[in-house]
PDB file of N, CA and C in Angstrom:
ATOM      1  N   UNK A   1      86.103 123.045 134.782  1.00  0.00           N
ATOM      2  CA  UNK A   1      85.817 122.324 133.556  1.00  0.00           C
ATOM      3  C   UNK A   1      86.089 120.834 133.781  1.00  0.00           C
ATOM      4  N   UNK A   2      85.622 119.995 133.106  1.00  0.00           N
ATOM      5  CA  UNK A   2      85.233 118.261 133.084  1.00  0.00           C
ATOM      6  C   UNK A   2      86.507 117.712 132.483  1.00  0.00           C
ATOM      7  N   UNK A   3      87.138 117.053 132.748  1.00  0.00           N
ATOM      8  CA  UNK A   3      87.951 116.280 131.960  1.00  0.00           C
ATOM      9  C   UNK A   3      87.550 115.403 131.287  1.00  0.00           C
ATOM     10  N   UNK A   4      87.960 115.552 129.930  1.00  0.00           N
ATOM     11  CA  UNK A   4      87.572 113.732 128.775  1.00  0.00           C
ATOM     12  C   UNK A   4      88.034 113.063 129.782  1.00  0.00           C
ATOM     13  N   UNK A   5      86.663 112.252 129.428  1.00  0.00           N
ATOM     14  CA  UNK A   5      86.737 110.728 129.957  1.00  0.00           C
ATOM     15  C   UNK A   5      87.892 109.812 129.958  1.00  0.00           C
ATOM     16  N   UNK A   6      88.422 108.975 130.537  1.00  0.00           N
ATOM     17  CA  UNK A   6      89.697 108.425 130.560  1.00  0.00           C
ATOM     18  C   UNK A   6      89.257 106.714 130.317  1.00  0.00           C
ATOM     19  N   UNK A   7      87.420 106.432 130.262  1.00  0.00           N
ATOM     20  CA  UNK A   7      87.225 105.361 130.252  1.00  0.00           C
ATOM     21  C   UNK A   7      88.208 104.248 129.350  1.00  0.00           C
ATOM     22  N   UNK A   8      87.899 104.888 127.980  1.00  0.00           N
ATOM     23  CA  UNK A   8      88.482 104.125 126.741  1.00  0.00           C
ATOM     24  C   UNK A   8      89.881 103.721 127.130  1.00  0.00           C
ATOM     25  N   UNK A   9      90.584 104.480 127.178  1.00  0.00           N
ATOM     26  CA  UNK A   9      92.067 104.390 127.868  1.00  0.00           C
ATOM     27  C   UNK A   9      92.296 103.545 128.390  1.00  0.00           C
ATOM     28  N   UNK A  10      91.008 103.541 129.721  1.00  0.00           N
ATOM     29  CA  UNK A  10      91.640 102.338 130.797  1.00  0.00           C
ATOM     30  C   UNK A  10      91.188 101.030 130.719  1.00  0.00           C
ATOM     31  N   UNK A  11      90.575 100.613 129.511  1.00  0.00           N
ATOM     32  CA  UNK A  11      89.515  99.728 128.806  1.00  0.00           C
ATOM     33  C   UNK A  11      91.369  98.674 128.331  1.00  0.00           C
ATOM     34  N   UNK A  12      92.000  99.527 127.587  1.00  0.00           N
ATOM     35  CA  UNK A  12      93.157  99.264 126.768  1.00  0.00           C
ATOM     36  C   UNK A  12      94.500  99.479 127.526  1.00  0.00           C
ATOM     37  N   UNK A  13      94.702  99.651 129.009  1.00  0.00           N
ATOM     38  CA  UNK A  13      95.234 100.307 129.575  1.00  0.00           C
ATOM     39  C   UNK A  13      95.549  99.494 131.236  1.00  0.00           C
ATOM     40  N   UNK A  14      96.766  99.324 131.740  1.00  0.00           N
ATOM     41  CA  UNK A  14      96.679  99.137 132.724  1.00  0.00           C
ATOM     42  C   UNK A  14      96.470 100.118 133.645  1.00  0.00           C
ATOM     43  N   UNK A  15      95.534 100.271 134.758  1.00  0.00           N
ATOM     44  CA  UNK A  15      95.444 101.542 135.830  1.00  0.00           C
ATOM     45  C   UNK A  15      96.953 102.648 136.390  1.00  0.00           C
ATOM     46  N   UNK A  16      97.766 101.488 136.301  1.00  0.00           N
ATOM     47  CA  UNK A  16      98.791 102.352 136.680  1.00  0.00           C
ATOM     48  C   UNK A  16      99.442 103.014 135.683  1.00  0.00           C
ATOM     49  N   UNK A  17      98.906 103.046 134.522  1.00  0.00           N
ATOM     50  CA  UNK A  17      99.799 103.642 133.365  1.00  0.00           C
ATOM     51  C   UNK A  17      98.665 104.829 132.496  1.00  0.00           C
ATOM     52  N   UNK A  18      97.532 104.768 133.416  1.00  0.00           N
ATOM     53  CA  UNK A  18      97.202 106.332 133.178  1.00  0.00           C
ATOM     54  C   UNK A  18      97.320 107.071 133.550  1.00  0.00           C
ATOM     55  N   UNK A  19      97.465 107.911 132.252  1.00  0.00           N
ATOM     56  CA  UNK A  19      98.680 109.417 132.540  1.00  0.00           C
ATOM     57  C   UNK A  19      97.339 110.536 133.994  1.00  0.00           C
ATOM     58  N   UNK A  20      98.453 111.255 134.364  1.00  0.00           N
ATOM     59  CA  UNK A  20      97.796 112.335 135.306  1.00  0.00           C
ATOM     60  C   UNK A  20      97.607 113.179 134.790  1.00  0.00           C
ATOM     61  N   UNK A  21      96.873 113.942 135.148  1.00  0.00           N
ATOM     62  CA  UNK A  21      96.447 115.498 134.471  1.00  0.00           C
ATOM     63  C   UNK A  21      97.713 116.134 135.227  1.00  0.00           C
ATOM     64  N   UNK A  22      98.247 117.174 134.576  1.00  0.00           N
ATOM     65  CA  UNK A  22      99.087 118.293 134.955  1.00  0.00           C
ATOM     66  C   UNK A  22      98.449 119.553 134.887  1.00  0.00           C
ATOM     67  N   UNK A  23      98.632 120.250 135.616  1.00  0.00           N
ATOM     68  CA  UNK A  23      98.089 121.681 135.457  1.00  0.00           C
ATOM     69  C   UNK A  23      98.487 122.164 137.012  1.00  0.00           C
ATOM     70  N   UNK A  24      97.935 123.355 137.221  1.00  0.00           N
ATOM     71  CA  UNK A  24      97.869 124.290 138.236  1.00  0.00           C
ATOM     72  C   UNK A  24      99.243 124.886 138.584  1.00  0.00           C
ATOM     73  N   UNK A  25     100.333 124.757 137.610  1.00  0.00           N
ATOM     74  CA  UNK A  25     101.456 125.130 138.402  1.00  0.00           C
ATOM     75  C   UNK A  25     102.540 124.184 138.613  1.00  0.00           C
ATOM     76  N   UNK A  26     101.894 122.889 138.728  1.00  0.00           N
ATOM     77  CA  UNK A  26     102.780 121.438 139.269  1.00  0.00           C
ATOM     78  C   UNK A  26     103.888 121.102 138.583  1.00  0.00           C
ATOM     79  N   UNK A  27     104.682 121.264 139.317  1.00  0.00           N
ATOM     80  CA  UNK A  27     106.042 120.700 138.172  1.00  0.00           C
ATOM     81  C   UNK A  27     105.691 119.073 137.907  1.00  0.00           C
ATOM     82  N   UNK A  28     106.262 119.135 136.999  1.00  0.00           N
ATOM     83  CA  UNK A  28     106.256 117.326 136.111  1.00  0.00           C
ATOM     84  C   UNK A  28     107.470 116.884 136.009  1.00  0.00           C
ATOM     85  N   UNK A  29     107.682 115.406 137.138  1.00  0.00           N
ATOM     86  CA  UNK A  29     108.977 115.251 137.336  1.00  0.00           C
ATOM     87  C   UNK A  29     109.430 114.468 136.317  1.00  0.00           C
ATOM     88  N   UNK A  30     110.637 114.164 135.703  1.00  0.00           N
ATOM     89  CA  UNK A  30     111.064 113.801 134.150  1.00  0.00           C
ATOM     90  C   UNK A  30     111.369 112.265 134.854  1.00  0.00           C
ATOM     91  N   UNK A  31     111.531 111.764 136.082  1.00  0.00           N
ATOM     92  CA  UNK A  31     111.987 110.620 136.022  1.00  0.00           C
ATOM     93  C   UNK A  31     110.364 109.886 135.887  1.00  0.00           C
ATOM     94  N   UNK A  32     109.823 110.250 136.758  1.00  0.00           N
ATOM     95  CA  UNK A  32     108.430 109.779 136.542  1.00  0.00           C
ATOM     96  C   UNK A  32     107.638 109.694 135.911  1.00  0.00           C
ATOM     97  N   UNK A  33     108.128 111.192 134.090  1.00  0.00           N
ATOM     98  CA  UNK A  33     107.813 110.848 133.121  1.00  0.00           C
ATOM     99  C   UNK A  33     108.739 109.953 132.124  1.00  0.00           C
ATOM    100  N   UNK A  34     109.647 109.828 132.576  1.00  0.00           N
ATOM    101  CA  UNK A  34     110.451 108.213 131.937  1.00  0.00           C
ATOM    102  C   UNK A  34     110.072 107.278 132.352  1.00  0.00           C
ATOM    103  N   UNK A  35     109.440 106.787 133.689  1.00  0.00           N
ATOM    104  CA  UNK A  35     108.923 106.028 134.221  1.00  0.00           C
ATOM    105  C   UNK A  35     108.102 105.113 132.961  1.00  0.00           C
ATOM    106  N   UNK A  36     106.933 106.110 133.076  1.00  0.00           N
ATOM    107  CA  UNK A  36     106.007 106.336 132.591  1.00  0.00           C
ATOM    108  C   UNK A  36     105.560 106.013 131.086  1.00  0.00           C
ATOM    109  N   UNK A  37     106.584 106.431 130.448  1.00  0.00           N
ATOM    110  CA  UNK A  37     107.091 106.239 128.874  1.00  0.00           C
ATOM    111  C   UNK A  37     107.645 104.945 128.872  1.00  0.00           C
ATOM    112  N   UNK A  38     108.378 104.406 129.643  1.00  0.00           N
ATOM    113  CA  UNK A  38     108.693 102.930 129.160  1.00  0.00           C
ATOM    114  C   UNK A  38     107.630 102.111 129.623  1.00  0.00           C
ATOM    115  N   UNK A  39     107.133 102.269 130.453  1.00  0.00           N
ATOM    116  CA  UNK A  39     105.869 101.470 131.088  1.00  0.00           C
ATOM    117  C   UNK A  39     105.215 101.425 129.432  1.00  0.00           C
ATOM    118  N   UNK A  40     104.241 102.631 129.099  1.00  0.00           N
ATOM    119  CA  UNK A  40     103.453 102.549 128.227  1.00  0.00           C
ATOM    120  C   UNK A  40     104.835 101.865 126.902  1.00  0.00           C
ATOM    121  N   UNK A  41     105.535 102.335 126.481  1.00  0.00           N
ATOM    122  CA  UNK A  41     106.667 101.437 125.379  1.00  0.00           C
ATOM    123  C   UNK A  41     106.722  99.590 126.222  1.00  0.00           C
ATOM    124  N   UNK A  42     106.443  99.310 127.034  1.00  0.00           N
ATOM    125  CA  UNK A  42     106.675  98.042 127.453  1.00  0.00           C
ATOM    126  C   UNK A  42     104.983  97.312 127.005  1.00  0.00           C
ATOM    127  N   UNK A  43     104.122  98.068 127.381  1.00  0.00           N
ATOM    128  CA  UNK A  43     102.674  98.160 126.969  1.00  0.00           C
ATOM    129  C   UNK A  43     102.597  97.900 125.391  1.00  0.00           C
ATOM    130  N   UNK A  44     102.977  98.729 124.686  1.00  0.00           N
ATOM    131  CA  UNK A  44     102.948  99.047 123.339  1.00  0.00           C
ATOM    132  C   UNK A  44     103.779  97.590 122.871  1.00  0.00           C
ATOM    133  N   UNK A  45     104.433  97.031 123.267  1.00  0.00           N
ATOM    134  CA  UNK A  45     105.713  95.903 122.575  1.00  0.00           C
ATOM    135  C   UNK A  45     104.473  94.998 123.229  1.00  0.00           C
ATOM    136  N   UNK A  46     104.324  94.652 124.239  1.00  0.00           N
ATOM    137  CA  UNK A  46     103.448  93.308 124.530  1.00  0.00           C
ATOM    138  C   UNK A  46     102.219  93.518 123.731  1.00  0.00           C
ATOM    139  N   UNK A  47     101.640  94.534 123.487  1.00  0.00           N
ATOM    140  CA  UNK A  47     100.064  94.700 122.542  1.00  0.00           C
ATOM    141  C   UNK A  47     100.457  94.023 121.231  1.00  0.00           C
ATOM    142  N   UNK A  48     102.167  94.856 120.556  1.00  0.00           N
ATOM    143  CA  UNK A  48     101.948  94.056 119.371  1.00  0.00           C
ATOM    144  C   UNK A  48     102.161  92.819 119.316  1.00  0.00           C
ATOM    145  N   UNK A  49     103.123  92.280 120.052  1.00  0.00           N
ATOM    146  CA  UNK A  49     103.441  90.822 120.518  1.00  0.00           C
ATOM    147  C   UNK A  49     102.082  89.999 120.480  1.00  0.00           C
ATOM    148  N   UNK A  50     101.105  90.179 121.146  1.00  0.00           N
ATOM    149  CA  UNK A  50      99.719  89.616 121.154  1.00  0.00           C
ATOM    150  C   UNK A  50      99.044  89.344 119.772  1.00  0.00           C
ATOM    151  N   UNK A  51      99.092  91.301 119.360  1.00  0.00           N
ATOM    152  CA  UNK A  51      98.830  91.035 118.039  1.00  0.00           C
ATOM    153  C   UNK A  51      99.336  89.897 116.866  1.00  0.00           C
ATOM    154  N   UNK A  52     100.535  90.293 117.011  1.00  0.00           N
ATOM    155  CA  UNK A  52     101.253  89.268 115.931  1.00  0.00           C
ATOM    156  C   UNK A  52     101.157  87.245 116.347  1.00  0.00           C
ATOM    157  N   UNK A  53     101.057  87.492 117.595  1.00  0.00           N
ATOM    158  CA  UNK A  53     100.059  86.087 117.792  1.00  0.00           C
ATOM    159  C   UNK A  53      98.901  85.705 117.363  1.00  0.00           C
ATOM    160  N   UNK A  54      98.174  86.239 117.436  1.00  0.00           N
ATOM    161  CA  UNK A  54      96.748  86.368 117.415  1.00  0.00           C
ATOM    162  C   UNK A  54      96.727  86.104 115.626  1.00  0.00           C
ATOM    163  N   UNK A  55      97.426  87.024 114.811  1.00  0.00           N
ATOM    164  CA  UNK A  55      97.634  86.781 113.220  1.00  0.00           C
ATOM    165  C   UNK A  55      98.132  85.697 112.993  1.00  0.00           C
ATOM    166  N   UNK A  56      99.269  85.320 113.814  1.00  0.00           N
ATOM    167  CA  UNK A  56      99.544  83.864 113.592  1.00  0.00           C
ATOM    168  C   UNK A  56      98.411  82.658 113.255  1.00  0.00           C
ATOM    169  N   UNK A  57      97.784  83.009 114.974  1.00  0.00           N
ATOM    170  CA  UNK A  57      97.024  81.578 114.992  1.00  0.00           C
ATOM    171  C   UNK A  57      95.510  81.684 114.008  1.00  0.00           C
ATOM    172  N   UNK A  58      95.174  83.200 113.637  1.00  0.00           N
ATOM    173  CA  UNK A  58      94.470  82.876 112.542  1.00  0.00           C
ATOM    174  C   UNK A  58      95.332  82.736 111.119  1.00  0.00           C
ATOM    175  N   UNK A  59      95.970  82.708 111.068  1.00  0.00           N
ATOM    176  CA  UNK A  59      97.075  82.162 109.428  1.00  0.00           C
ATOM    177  C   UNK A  59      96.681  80.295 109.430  1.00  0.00           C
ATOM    178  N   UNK A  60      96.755  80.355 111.056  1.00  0.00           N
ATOM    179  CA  UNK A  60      97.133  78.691 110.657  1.00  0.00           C
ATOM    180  C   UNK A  60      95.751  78.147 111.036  1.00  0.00           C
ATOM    181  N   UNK A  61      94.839  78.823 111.506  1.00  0.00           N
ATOM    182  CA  UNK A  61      93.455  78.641 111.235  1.00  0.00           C
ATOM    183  C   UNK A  61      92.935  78.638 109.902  1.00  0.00           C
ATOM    184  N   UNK A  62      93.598  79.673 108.895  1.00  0.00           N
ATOM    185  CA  UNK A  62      93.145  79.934 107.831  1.00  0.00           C
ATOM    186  C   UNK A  62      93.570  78.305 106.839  1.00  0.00           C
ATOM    187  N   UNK A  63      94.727  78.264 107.027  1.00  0.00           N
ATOM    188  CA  UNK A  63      95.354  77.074 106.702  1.00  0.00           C
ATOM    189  C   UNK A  63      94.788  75.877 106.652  1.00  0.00           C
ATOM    190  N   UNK A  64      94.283  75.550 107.728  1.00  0.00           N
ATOM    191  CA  UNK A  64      93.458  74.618 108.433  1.00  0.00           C
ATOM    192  C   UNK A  64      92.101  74.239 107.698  1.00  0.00           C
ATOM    193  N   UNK A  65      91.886  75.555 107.640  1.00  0.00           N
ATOM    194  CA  UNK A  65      89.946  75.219 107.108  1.00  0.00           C
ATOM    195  C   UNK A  65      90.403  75.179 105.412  1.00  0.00           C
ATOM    196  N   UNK A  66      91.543  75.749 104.535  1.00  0.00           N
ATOM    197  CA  UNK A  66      91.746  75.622 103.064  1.00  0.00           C
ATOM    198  C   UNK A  66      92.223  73.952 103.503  1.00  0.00           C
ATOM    199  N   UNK A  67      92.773  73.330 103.984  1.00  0.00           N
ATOM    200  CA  UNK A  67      92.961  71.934 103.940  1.00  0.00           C
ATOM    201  C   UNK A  67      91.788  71.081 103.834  1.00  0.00           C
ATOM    202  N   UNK A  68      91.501  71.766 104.888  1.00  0.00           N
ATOM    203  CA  UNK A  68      89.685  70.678 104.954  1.00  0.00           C
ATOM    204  C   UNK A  68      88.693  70.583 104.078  1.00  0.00           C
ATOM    205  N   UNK A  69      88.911  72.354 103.389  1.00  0.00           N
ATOM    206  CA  UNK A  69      87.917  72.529 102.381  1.00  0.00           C
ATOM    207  C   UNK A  69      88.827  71.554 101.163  1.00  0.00           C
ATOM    208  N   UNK A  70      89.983  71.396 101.270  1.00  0.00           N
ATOM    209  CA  UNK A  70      90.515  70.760 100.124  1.00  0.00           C
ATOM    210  C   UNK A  70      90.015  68.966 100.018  1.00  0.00           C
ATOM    211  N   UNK A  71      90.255  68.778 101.580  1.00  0.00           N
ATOM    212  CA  UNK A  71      90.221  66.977 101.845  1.00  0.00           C
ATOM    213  C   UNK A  71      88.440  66.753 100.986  1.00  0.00           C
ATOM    214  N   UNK A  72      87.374  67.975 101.505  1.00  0.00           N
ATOM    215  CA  UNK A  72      86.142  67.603 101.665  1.00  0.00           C
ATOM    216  C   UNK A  72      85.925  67.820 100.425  1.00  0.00           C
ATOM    217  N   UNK A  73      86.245  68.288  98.977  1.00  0.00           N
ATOM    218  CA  UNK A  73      86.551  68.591  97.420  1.00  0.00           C
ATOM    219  C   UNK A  73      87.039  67.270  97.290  1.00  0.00           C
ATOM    220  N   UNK A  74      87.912  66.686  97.770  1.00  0.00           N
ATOM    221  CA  UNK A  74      88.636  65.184  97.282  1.00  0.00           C
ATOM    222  C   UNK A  74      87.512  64.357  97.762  1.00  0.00           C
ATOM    223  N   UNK A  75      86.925  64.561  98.824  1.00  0.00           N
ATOM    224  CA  UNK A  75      86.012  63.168  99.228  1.00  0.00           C
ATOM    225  C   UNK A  75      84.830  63.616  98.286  1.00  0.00           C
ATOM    226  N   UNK A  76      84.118  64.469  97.823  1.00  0.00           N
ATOM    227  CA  UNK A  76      83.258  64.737  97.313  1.00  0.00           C
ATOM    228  C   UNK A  76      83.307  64.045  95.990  1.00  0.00           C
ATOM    229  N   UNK A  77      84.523  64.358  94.999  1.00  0.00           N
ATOM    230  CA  UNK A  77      85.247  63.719  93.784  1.00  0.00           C
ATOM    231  C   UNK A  77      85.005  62.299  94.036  1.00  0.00           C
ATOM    232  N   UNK A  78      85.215  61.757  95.319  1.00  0.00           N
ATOM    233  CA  UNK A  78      85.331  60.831  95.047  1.00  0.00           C
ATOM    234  C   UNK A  78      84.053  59.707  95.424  1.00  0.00           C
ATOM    235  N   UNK A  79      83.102  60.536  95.903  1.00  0.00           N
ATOM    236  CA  UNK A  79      82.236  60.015  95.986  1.00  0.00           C
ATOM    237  C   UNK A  79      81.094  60.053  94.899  1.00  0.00           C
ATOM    238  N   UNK A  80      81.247  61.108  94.435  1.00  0.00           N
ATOM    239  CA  UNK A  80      80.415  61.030  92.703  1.00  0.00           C
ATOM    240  C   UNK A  80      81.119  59.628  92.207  1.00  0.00           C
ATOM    241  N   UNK A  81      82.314  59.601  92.432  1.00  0.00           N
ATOM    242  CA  UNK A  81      82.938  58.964  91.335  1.00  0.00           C
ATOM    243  C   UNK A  81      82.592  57.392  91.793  1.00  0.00           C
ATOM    244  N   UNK A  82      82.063  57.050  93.034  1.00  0.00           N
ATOM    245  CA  UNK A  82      82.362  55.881  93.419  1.00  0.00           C
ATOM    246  C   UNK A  82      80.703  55.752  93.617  1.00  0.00           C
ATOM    247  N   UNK A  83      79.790  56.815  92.934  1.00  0.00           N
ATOM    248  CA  UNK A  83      78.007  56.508  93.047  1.00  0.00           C
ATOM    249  C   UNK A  83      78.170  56.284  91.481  1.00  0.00           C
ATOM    250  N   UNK A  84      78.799  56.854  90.306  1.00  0.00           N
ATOM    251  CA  UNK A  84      79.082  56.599  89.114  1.00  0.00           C
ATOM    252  C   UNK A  84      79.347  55.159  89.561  1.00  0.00           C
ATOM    253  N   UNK A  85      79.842  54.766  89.587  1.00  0.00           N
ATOM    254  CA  UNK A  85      80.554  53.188  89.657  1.00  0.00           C
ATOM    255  C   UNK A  85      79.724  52.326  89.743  1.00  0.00           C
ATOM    256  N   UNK A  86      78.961  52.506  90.920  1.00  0.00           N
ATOM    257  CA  UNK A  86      77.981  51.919  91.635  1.00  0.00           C
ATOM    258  C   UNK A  86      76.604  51.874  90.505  1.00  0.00           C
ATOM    259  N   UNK A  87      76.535  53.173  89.881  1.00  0.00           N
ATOM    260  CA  UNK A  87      75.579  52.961  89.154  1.00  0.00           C
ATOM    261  C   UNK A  87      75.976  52.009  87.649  1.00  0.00           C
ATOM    262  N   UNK A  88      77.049  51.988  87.474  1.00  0.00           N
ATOM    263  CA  UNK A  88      77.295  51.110  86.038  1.00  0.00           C
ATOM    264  C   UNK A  88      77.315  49.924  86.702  1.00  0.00           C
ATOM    265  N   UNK A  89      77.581  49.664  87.891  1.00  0.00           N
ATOM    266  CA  UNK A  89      77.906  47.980  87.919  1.00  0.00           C
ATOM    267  C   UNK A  89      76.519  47.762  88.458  1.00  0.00           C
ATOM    268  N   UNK A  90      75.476  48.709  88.846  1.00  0.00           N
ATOM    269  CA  UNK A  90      73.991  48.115  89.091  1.00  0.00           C
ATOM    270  C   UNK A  90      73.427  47.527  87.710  1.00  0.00           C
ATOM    271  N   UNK A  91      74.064  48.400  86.603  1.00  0.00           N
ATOM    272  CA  UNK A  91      73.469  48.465  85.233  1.00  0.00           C
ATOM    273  C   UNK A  91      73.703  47.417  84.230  1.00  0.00           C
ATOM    274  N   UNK A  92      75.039  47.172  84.751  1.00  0.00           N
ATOM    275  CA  UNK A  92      75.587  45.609  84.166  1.00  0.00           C
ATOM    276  C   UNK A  92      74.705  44.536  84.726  1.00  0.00           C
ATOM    277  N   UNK A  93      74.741  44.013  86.519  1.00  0.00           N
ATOM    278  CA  UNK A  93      73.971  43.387  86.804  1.00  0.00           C
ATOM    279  C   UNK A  93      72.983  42.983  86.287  1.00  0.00           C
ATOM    280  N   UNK A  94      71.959  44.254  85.973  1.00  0.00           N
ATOM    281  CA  UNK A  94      70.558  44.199  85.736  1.00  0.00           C
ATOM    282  C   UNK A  94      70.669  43.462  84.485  1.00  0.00           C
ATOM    283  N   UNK A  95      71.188  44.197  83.263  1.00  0.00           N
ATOM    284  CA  UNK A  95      71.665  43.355  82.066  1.00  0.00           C
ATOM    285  C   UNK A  95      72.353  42.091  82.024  1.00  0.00           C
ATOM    286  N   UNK A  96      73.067  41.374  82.937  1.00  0.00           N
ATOM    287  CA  UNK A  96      73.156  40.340  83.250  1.00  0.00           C
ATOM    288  C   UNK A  96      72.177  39.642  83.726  1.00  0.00           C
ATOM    289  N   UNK A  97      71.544  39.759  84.622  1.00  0.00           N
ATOM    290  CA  UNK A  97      69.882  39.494  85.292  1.00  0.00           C
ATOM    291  C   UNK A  97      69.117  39.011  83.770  1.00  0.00           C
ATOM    292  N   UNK A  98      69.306  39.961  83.087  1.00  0.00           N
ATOM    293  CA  UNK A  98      67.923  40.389  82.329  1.00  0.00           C
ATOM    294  C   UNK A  98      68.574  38.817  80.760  1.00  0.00           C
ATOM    295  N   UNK A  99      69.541  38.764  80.767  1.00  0.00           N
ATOM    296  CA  UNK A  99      70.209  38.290  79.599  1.00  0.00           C
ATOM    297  C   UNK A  99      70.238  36.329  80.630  1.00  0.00           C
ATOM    298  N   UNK A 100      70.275  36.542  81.647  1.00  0.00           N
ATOM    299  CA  UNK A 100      70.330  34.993  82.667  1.00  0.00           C
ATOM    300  C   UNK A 100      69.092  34.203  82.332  1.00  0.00           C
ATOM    301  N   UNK A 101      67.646  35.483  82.586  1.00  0.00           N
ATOM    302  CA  UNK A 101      66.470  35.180  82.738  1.00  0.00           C
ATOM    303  C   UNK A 101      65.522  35.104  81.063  1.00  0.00           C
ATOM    304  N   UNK A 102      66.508  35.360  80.280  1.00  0.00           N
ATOM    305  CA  UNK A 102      66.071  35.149  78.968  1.00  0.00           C
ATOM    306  C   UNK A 102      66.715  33.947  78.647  1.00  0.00           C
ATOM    307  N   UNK A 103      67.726  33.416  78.567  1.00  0.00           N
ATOM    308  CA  UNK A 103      68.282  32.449  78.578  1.00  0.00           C
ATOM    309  C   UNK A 103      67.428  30.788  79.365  1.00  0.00           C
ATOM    310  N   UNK A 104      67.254  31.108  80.425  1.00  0.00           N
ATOM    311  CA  UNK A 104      67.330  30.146  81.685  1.00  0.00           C
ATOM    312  C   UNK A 104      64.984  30.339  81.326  1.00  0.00           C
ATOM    313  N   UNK A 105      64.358  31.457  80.659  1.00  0.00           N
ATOM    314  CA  UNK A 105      63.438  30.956  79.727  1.00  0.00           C
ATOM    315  C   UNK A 105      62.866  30.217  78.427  1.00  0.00           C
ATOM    316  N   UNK A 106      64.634  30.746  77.790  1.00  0.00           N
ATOM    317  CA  UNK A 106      64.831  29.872  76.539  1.00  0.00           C
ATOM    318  C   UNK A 106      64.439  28.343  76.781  1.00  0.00           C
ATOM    319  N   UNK A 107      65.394  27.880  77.893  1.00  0.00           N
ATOM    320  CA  UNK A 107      66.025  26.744  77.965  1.00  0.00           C
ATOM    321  C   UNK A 107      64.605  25.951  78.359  1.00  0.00           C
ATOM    322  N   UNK A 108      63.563  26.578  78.726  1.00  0.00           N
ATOM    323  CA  UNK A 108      62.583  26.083  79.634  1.00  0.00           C
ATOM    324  C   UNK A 108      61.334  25.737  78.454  1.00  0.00           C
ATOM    325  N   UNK A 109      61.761  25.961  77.256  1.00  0.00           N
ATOM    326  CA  UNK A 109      60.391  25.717  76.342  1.00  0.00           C
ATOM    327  C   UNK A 109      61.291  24.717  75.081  1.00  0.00           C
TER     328      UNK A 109
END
């Protein structure tokens, strides 16, 4: 009979820490399965270690882009606010313009 595949395993897995098949009789020596067990427990502590990195640096990724999205909300505010501006003091101008050139026609008749 075929043994399951061991691919996945060794995908996630260092080579030396896949397990052996036992069978036929073979005794299974206990130091080599302590070996074995802390290897994979030494495995298991560095995976989550990674993990809990990996969450880190997206936290402070996450962090990162709510800042930016915050700065780019403030520049946005403030750029309505500073095309508002722009548009009243075009509007004054013009009415100044318009109040110069009525005047400065007055004066001319």
């Amino acid at each position: 009979m075929i043994a399951p595949s061991t691919n996945s395993w060794r995908r996630h897995s260092s080579p030396s820490l896949v397990p052996l098949p036992v069978g036929d009789g073979e005794e299974i020596d206990p130091d080599a399965l302590q070996g074995r067990c802390r290897s994979l427990t030494q495995e298991r502590d560095l995976l989550r270690q990674r993990l809990l990195e990996k969450a880190m640096r997206e936290a402070q990724h996450e962090m990162m882009i709510q800042g930016l999205q915050n700065q780019l909300a403030k520049l946005t505010v403030l750029s309505v606010s500073r095309q508002s501006r722009y548009e009243e003091l075009l509007q004054a101008y013009q009415q100044f313009k318009d109040v110069a050139l009525t005047e400065f026609d007055d004066d001319d008749m």
